[in-house]
N, C-alpha and C. Protein backbone atom coordinates (compact mmCIF):
# COMPACT_ATOMS: atom_id res chain seq x y z
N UNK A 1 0.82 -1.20 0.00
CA UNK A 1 0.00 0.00 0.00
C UNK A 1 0.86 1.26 0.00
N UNK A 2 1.98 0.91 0.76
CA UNK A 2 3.04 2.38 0.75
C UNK A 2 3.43 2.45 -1.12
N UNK A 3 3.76 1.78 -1.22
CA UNK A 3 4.16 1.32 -2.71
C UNK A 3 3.08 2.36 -4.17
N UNK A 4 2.04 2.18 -3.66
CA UNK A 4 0.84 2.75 -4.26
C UNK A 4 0.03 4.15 -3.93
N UNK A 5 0.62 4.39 -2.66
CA UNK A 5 0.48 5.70 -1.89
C UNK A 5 1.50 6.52 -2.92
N UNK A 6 2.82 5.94 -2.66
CA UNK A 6 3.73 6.97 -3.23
C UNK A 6 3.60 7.45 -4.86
N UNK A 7 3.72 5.70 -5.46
CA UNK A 7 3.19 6.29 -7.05
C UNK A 7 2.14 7.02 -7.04
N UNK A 8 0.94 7.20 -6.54
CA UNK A 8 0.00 7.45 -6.80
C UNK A 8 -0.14 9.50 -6.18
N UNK A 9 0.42 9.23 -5.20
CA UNK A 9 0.94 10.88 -4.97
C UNK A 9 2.06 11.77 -6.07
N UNK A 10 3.39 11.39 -6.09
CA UNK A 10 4.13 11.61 -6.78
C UNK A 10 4.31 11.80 -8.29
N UNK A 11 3.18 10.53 -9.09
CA UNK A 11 3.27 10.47 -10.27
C UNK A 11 1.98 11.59 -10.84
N UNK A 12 1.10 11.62 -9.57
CA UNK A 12 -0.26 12.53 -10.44
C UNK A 12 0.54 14.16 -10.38
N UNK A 13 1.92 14.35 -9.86
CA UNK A 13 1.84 15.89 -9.87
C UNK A 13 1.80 16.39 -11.33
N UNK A 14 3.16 15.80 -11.66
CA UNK A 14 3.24 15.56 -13.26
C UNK A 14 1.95 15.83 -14.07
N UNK A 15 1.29 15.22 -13.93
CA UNK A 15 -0.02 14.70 -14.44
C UNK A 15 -1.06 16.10 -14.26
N UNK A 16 -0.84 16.64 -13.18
CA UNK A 16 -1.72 17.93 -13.00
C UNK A 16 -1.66 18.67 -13.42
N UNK A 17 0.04 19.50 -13.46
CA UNK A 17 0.91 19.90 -13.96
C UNK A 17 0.32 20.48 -15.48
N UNK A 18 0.48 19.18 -16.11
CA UNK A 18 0.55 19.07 -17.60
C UNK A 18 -0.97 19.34 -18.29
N UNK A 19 -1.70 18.60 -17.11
CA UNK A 19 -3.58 18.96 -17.85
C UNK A 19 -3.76 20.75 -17.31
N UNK A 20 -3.57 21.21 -16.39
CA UNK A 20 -3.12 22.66 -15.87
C UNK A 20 -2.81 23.39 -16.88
N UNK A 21 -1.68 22.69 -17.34
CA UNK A 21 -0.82 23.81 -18.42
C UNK A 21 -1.56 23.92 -19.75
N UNK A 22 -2.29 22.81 -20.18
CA UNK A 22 -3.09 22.76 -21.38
C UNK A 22 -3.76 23.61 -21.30
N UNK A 23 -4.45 23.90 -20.42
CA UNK A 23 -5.88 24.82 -20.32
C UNK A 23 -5.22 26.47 -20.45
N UNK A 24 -4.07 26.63 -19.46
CA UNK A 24 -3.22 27.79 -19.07
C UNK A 24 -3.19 28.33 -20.49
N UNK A 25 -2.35 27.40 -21.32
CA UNK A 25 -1.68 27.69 -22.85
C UNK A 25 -2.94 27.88 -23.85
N UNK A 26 -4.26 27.19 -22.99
CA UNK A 26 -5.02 27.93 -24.38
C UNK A 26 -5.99 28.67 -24.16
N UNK A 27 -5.81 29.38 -23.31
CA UNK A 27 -7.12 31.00 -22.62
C UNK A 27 -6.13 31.90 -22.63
N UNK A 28 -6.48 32.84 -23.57
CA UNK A 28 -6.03 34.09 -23.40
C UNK A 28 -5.36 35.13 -22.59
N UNK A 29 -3.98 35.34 -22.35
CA UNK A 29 -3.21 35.91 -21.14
C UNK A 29 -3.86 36.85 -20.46
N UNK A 30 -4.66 37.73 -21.45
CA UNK A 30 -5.25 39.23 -21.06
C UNK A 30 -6.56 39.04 -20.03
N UNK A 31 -7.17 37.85 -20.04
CA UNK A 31 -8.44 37.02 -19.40
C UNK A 31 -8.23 37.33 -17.72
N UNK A 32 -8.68 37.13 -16.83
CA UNK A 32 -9.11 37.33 -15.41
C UNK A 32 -9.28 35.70 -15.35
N UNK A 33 -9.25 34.75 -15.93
CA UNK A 33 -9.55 33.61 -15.68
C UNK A 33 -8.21 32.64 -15.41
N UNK A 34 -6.88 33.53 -15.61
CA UNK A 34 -5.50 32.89 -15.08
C UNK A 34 -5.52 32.23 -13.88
N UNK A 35 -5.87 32.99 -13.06
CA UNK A 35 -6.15 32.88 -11.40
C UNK A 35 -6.72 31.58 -11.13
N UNK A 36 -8.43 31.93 -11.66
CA UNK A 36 -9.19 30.55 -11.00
C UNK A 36 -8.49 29.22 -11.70
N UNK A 37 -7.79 29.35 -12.97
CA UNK A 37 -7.35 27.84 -13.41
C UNK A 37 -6.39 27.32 -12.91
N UNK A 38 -5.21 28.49 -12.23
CA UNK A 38 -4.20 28.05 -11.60
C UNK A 38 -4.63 27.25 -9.93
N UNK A 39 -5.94 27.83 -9.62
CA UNK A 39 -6.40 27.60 -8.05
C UNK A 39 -6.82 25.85 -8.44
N UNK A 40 -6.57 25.89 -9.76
CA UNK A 40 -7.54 24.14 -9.74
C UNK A 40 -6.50 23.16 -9.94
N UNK A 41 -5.22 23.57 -9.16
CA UNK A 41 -4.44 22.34 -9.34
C UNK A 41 -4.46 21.49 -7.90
N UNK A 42 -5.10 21.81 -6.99
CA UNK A 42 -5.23 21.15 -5.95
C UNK A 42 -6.58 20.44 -6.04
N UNK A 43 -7.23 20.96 -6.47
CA UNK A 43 -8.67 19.93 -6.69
C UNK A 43 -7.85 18.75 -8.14
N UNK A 44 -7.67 19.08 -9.10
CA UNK A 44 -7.43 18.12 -10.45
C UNK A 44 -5.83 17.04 -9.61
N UNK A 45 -5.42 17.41 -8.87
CA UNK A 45 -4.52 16.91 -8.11
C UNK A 45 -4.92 15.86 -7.12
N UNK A 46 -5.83 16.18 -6.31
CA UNK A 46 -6.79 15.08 -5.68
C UNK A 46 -7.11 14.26 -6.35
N UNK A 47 -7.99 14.64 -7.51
CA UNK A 47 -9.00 13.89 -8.33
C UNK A 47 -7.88 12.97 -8.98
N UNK A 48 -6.91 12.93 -9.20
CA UNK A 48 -5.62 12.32 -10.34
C UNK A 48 -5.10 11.39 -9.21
N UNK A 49 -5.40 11.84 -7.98
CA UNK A 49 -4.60 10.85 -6.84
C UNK A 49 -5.34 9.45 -6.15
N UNK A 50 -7.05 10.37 -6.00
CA UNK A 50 -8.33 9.24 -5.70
C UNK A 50 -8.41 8.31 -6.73
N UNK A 51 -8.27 8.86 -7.88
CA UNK A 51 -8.82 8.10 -9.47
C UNK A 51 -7.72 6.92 -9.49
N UNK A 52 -6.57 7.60 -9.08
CA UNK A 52 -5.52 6.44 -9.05
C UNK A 52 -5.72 5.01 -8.29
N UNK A 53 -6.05 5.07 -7.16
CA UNK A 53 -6.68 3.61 -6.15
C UNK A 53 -7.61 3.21 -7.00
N UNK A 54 -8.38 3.94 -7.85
CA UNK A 54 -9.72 2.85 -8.02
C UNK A 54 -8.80 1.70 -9.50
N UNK A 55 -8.03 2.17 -10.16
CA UNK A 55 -7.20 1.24 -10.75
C UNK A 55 -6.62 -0.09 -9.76
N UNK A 56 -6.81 -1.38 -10.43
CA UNK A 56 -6.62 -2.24 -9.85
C UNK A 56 -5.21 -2.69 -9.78
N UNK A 57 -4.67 -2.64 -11.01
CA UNK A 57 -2.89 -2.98 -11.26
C UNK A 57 -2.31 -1.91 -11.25
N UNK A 58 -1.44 -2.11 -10.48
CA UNK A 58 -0.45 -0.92 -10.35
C UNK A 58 0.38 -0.40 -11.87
N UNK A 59 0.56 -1.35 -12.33
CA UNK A 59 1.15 -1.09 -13.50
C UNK A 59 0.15 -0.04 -14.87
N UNK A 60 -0.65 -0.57 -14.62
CA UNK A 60 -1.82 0.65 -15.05
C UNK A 60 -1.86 1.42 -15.02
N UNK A 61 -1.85 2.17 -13.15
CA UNK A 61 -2.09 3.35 -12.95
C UNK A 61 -0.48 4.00 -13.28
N UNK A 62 0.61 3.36 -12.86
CA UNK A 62 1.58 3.73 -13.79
C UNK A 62 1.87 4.60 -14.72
N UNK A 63 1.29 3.45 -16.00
CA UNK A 63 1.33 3.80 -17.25
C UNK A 63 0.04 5.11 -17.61
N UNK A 64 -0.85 4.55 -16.85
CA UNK A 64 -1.78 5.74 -17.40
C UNK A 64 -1.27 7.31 -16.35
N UNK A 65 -0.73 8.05 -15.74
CA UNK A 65 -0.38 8.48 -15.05
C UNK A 65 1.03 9.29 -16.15
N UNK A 66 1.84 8.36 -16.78
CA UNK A 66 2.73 8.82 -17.71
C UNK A 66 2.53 9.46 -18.68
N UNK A 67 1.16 8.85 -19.17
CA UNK A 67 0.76 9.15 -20.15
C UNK A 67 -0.21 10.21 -20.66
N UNK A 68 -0.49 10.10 -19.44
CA UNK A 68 -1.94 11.90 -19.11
C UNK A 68 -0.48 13.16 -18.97
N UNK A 69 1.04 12.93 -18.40
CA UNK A 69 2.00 13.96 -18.60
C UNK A 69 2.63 13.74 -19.37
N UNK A 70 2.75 12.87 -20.14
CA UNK A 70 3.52 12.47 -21.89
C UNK A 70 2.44 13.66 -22.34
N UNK A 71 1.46 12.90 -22.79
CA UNK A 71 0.96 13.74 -23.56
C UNK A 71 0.57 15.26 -23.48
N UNK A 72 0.28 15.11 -22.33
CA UNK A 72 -0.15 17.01 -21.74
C UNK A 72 0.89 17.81 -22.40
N UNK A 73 2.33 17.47 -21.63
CA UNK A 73 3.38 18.45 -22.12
C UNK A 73 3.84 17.87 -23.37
N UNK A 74 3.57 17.27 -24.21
CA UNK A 74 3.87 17.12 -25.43
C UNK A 74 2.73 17.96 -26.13
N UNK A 75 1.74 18.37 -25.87
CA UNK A 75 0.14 18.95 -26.29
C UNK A 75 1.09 20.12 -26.07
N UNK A 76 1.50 20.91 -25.22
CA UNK A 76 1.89 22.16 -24.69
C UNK A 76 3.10 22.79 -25.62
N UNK A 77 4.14 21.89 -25.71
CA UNK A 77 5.09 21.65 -26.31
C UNK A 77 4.70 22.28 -27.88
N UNK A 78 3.77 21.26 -28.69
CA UNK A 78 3.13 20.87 -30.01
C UNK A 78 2.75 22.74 -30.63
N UNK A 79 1.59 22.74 -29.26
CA UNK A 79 1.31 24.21 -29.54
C UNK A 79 1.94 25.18 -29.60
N UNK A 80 2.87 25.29 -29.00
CA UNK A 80 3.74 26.43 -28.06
C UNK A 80 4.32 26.42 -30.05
N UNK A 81 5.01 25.16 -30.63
CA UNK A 81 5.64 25.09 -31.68
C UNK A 81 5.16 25.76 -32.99
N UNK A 82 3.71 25.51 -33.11
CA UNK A 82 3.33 25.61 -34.14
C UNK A 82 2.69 27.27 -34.32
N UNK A 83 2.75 27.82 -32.59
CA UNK A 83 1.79 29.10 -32.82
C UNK A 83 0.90 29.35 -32.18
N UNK A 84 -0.09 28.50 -31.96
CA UNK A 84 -1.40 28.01 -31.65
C UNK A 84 -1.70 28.51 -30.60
N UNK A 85 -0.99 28.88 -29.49
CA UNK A 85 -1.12 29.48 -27.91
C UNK A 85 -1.34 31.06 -28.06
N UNK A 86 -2.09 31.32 -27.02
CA UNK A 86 -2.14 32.86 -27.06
C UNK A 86 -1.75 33.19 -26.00
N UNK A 87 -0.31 32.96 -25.65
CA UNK A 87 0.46 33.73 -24.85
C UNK A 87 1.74 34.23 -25.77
């Protein structure tokens, strides 16, 4: 259970992080809405940490956990590249 505590704390920061930054990178800098999206990394942080136990194999929550911050900051990354962000 310590084993699954820790992945499951440690690996969702990443993970918050990265779905956080998606949203950040695509609302408008000039917006009043910076604030409340940044306040939602402690709620989407919970939710990424509870969601994690209800996975049965560890190796799962793992992989899916990598892969919600693979892709996030590769999404962030992608945009940032091509233009697409309005910051």
């Amino acid at each position: 259970m310590l084993v699954r505590s820790l992945i499951a704390v440690l690996l969702s920061i990443p993970a918050t992080f990265a779905l956080v930054g998606v949203v950040l990178v695509l609302i408008p800098q000039s917006t009043n809405a910076i604030l409340p999206v940044l306040l939602l990394v402690f709620p989407v942080w919970m939710t990424l940490t509870c969601c994690s136990y209800l996975v049965s194999e560890l190796r799962q929550t793992v992989l899916g956990l990598v892969a919600i911050a693979g892709l996030g900051f590769g999404l962030i990354a992608m945009l940032r590249w091509t233009g697409l962000t309005l910051v």
